[in-house]
Protein backbone atom coordinates (compact mmCIF):
# COMPACT_ATOMS: atom_id res chain seq x y z
CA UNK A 1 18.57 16.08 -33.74
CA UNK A 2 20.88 18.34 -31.51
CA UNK A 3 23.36 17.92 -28.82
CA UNK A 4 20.45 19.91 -26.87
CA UNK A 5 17.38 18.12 -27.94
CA UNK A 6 18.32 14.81 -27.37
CA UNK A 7 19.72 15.61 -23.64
CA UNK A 8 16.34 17.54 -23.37
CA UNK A 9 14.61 14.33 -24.50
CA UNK A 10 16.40 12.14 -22.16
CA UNK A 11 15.74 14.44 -19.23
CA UNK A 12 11.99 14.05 -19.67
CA UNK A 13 12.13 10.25 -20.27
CA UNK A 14 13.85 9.99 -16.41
CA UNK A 15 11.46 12.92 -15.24
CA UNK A 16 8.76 10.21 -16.40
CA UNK A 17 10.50 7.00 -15.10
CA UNK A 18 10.52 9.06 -11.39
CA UNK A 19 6.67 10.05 -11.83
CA UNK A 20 5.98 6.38 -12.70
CA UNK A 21 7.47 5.74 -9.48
CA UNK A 22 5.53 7.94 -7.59
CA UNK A 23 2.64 6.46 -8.85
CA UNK A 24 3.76 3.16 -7.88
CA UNK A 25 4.58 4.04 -4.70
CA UNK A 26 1.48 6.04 -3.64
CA UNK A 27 -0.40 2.53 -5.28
CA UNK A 28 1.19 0.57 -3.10
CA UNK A 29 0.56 2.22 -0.24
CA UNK A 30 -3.54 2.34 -1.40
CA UNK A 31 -3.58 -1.07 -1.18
CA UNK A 32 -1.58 -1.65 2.29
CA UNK A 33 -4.34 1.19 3.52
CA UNK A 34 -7.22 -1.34 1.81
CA UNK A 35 -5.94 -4.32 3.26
CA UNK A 36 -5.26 -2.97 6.49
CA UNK A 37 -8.64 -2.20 6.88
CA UNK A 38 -10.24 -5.76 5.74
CA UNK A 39 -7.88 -7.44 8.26
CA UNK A 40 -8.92 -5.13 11.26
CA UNK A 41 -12.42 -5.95 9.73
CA UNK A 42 -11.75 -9.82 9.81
CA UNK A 43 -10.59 -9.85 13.15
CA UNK A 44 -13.46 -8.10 14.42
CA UNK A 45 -15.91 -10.20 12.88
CA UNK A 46 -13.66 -12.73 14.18
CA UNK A 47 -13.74 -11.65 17.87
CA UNK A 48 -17.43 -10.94 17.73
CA UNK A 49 -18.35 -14.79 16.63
CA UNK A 50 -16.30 -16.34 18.68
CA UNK A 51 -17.92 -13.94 21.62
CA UNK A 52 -20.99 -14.92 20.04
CA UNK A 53 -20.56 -18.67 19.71
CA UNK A 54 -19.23 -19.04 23.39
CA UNK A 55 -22.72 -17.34 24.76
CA UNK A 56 -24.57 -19.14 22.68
CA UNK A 57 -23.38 -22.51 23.76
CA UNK A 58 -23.53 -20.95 27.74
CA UNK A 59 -26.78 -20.48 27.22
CA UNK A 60 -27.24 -23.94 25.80
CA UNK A 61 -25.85 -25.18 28.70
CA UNK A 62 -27.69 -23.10 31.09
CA UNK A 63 -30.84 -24.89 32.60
CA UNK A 64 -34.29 -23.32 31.79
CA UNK A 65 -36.59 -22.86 28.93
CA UNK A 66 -35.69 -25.66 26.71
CA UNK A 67 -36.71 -22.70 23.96
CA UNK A 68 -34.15 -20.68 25.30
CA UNK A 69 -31.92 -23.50 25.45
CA UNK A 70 -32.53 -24.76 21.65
CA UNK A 71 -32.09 -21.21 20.25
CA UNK A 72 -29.24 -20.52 22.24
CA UNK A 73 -27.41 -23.55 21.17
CA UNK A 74 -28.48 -22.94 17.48
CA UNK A 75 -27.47 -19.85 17.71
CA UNK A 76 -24.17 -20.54 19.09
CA UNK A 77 -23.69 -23.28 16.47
CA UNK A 78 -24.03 -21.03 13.38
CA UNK A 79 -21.79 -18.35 15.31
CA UNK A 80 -19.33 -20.98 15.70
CA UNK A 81 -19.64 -22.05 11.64
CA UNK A 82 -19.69 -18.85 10.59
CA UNK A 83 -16.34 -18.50 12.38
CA UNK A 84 -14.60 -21.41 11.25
CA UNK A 85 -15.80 -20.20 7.68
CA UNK A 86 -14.05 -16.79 8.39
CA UNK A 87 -11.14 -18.40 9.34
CA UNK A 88 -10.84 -21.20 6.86
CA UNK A 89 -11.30 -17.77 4.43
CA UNK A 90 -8.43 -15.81 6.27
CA UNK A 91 -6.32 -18.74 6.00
CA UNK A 92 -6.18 -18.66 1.91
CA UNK A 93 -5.58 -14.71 2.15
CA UNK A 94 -2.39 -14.34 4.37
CA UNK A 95 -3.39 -10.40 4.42
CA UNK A 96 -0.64 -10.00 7.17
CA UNK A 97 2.31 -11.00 4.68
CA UNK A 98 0.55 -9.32 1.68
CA UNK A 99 0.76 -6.03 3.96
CA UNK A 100 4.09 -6.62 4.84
CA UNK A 101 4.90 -7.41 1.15
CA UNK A 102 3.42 -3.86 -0.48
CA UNK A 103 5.24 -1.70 2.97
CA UNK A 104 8.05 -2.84 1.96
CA UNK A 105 7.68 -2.48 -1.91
CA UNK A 106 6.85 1.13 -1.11
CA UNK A 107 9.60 1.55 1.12
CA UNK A 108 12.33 0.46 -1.38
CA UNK A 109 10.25 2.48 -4.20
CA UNK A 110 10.46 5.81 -1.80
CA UNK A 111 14.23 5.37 -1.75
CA UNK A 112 14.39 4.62 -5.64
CA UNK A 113 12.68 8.05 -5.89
CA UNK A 114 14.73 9.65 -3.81
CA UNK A 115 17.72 8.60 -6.41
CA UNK A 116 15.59 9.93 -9.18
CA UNK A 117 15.04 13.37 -7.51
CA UNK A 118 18.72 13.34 -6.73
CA UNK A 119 19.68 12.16 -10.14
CA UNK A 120 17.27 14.80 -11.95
CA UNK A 121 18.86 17.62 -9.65
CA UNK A 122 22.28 17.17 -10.58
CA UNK A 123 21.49 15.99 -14.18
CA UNK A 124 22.96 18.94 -16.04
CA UNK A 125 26.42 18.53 -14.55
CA UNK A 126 26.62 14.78 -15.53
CA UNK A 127 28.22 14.02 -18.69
CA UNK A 128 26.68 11.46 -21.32
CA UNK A 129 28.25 8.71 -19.58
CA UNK A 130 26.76 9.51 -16.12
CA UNK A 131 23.76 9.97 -16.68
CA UNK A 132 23.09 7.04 -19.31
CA UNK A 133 24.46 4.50 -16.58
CA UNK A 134 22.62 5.83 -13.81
CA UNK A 135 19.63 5.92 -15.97
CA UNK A 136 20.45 2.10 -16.47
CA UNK A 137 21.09 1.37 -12.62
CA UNK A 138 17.81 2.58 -11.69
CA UNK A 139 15.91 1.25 -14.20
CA UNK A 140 17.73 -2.37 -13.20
CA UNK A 141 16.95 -1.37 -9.35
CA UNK A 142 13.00 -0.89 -10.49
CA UNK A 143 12.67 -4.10 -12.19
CA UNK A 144 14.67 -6.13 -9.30
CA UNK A 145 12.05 -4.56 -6.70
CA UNK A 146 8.67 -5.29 -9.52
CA UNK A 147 9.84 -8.74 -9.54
CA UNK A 148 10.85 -9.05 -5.83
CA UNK A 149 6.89 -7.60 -4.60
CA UNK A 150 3.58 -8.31 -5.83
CA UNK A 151 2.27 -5.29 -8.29
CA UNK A 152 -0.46 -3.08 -7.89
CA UNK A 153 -3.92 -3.08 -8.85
CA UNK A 154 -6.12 -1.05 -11.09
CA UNK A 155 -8.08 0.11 -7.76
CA UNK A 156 -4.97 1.34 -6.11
CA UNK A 157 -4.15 2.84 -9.48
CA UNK A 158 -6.92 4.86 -9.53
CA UNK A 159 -6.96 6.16 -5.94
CA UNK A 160 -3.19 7.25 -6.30
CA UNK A 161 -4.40 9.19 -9.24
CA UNK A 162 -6.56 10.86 -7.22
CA UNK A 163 -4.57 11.50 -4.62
CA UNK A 164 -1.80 12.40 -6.65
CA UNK A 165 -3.40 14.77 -8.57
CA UNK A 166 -6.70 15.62 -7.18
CA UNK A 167 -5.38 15.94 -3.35
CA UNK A 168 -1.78 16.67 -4.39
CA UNK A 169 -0.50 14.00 -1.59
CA UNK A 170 3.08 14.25 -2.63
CA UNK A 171 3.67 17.58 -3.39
CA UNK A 172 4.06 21.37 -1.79
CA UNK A 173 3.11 24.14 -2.19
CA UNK A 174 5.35 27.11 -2.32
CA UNK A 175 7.02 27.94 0.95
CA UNK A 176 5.08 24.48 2.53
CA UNK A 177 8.05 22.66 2.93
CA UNK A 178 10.45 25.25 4.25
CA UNK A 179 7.73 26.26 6.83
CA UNK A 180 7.89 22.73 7.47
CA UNK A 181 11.47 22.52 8.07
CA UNK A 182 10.94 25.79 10.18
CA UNK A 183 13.31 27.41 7.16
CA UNK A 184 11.81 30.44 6.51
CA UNK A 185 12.10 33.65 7.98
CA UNK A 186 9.24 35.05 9.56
């Protein structure tokens, strides 16, 4: 194999390594969007039994129909179980932390591929040396941050496929992203 060749070879393994990133990144951020969701969902349902359980025992309480009264009170009873259910739920699922958990995974991951696009830029005036121990620093950055953060799932997997190459989330078009910088001339 040739001088060429095998630096040609190497180049694509790290072009990989960076797209594997992306990936990873745009994952991680599916899944903070999913779980966002199900927690604004949870507390809703959580607000609207407790609302419900707290008129349903006012009406117990108010005097009238004893029908009224009974189904008020049931009513207000299963509201109230249903909520300590929810909670009880929400209480093995700290979806808070797990949010927190993936942000920050995909925050660390966006500056890892920042390095790569960096690194890939100036690869061809890096010597052998340079660019085999960078290549080993970020692959030792990537493991410390998959062992630091819970990993993604094949759901998020999926939907950054799609949006990666379907809605092309993290790329430009020509010209995009000087227009968006304002650094064209018009």
């Amino acid at each position: 194999m040739t001088y060429n060749v095998h630096r040609h070879i190497v180049r694509q393994k790290i072009i990989e390594a960076a797209a594997r990133i992306v990936y990873t990144y745009t994952a991680h951020w599916k899944i903070v969007n999913r779980l966002q969701s199900r927690y604004e969902e949870f507390k809703i349902a959580q607000i609207a039994l407790t609302a419900s359980a707290s008129c349903g025992f006012l009406t117990a309480l108010i005097k009238g129909s004893s029908c009224v009264t009974e189904i008020g009170g049931m009513l207000g009873g299963a509201c109230s179980f249903l909520s300590l259910c929810l909670n009880l739920y929400m209480l093995n699922f700290d979806l808070p932390n797990q949010i927190k958990q993936h942000t920050e995974a995909a925050n660390e991951l966006w500056e890892i591929r920042e390095c790569y696009v960096a690194f890939i830029t100036d690869f061809d005036m890096l010597s052998d040396e340079e660019v085999r121990s960078r290549r080993d620093d970020l692959t030792r950055v990537v493991a410390q941050v998959n062992k630091k953060y819970p990993g993604t799932d094949r759901r998020s997997y999926a939907e950054a496929r799609v949006a990666l190459k379907e809605k092309e989330e993290q790329t430009f078009n020509k010209g995009e992203a000087e227009r968006l910088l304002n650094l064209m001339d018009d």
